[in-house]
Protein backbone atom coordinates (compact mmCIF):
# COMPACT_ATOMS: atom_id res chain seq x y z
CA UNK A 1 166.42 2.61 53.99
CA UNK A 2 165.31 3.09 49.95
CA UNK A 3 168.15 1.03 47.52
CA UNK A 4 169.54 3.86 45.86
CA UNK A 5 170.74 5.71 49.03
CA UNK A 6 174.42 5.68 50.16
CA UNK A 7 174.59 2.60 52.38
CA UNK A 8 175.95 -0.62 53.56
CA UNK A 9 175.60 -3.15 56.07
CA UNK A 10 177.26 -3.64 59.24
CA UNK A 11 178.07 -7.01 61.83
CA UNK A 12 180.85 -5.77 63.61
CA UNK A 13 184.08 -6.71 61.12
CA UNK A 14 186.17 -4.03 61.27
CA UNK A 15 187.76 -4.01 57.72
CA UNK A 16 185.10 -4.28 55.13
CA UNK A 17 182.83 -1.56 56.93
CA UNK A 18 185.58 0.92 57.12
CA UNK A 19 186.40 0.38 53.57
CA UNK A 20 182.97 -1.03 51.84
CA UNK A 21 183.28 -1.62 48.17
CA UNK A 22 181.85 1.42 46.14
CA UNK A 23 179.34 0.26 43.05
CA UNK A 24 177.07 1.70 40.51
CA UNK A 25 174.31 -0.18 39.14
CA UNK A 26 173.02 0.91 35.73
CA UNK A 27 169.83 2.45 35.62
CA UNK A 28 167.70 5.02 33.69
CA UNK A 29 166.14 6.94 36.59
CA UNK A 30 164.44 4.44 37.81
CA UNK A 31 164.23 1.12 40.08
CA UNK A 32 163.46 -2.04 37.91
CA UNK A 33 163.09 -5.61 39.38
CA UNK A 34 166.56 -6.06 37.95
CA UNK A 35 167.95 -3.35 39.63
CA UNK A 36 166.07 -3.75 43.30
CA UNK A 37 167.51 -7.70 42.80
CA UNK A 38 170.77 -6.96 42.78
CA UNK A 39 170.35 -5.44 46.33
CA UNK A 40 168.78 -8.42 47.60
CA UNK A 41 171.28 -10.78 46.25
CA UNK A 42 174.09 -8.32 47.87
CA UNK A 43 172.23 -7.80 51.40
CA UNK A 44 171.45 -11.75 51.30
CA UNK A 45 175.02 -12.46 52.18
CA UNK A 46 175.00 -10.53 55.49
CA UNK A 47 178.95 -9.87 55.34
CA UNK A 48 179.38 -7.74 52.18
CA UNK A 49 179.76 -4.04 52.24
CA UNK A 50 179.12 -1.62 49.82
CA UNK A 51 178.01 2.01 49.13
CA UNK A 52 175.65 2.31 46.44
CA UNK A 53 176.69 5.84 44.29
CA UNK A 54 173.83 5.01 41.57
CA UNK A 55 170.57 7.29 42.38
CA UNK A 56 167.71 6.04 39.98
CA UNK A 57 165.37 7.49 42.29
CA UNK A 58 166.83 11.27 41.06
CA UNK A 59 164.58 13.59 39.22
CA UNK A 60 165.95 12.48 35.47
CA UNK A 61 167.53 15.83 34.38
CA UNK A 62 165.79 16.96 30.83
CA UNK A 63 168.43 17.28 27.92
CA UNK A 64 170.29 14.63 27.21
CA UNK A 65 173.85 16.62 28.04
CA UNK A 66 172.42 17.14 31.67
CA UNK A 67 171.30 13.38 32.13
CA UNK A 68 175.20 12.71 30.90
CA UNK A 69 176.67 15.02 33.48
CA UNK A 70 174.42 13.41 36.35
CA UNK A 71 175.78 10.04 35.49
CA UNK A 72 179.07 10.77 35.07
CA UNK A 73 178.64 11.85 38.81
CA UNK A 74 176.99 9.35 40.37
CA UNK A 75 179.88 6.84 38.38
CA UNK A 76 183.30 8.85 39.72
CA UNK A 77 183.17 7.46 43.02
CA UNK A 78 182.49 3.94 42.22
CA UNK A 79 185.18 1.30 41.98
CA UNK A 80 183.12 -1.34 40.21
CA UNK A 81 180.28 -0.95 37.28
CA UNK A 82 177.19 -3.60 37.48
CA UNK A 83 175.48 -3.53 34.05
CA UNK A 84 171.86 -4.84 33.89
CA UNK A 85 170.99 -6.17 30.26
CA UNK A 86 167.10 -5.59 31.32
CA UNK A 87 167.99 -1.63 31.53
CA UNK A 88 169.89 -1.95 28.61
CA UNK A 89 166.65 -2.97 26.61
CA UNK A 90 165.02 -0.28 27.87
CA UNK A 91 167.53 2.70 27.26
CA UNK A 92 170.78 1.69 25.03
CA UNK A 93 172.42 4.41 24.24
CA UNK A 94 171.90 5.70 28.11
CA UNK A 95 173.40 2.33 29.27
CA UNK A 96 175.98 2.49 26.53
CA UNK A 97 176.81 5.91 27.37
CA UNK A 98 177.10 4.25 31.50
CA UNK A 99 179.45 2.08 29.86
CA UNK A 100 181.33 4.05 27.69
CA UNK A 101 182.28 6.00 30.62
CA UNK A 102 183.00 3.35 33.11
CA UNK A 103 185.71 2.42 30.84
CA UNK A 104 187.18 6.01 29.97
CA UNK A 105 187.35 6.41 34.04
CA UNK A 106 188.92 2.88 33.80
CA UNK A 107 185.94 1.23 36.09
CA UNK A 108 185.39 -2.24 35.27
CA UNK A 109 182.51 -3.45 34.65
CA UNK A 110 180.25 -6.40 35.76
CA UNK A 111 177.97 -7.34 33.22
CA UNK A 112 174.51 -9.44 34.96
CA UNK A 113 173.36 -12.27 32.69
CA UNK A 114 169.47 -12.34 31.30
CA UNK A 115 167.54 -13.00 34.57
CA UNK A 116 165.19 -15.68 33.99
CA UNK A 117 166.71 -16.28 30.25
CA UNK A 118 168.88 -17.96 28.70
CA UNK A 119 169.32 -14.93 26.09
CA UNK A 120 172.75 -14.08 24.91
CA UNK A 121 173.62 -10.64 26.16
CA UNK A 122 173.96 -7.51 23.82
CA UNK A 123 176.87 -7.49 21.59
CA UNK A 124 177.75 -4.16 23.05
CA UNK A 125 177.67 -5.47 26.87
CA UNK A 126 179.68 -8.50 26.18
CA UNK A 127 182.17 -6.29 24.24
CA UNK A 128 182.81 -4.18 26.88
CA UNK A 129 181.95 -6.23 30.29
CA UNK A 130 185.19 -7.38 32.06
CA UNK A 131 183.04 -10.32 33.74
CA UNK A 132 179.76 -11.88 33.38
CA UNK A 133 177.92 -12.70 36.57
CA UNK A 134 175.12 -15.22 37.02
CA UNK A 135 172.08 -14.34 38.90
CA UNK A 136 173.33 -15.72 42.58
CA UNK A 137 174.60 -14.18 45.54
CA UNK A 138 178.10 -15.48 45.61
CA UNK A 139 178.72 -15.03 41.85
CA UNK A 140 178.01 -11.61 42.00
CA UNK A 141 179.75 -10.19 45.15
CA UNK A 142 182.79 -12.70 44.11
CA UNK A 143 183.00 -10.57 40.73
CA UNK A 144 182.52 -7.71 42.43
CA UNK A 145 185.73 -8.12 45.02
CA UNK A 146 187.61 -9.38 41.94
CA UNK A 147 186.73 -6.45 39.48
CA UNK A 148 186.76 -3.49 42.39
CA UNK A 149 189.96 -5.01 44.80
CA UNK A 150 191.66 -7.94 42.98
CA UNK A 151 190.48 -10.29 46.00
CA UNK A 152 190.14 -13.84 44.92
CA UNK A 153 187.40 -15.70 47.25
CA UNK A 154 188.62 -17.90 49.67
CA UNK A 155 185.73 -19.77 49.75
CA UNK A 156 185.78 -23.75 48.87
CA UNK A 157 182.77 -26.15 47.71
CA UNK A 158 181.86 -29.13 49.73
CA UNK A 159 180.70 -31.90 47.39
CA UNK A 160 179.00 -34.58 50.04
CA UNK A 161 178.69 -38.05 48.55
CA UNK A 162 178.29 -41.72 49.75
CA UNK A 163 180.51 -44.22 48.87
CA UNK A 164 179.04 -47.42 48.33
């Protein structure tokens, strides 16, 4: 199934599949490595569900109002906002705009660190990002239940060590 359809994954437990976690990804009408990452990291897990609303794939309307409308769209339904800093470098007043209205529809947002850099992140990102994710699997869909539902992971580290 292509990323930017409506999806998510299934194993048989009943209450994140009825209720899967709705997310928009920023784009700019089309699929970066960024972007096609963040699926990977989410599928990876196996037993987190979501419904993607972003559609890069979309024929990018022409005027700028149009583009605006189709965004503000595709953002309604989501619960949580993932903002990619790699997009933003590419388009930022689209991405702005992304967040801009994330925040107006009072969607948080999760703001992806520099993949591959140790970079700062935009002024305008940082400003605006509730949380800043690192580029693993259980960083992002932990932000992503805390931003969208408030869940805290119940997850603990193991540290193994040998006394001697």
């Amino acid at each position: 199934m292509p990323i930017g359809e409506l999806h998510y994954r299934h194993d048989g437990t009943a209450d994140m599949t009825a209720d899967p976690i709705r997310l928009f990804v920023s784009h700019a009408w089309a699929e970066n490595d960024d972007y096609t990452r963040v699926f990977e990291y989410l599928e990876a897990s196996g037993k987190f569900y979501y419904v993607n609303t972003s559609q890069p794939q979309g024929k990018q309307p022409i005027d700028k109002e149009s583009q605006r409308e189709d965004l503000r769209r595709q953002i309604a339904p989501c619960e949580v906002v993932v903002v990619l800093p790699a997009v933003y470098q590419l388009a930022p007043e689209l991405v702005q705009f992304q967040m801009n209205f994330a925040k107006a529809a009072e969607r948080p947002i999760v703001a992806m660190e520099n993949f591959g850099s140790t970079a700062p992140l935009p002024k305008a990102i940082k400003e605006l990002a509730d949380e800043v994710s690192a580029w693993n699997e259980r960083s992002l869909i932990d932000a992503l239940r805390r931003q969208a539902r408030h869940q805290e992971s119940t997850r603990w580290d193991t540290i193994e060590f040998k006394l001697d």
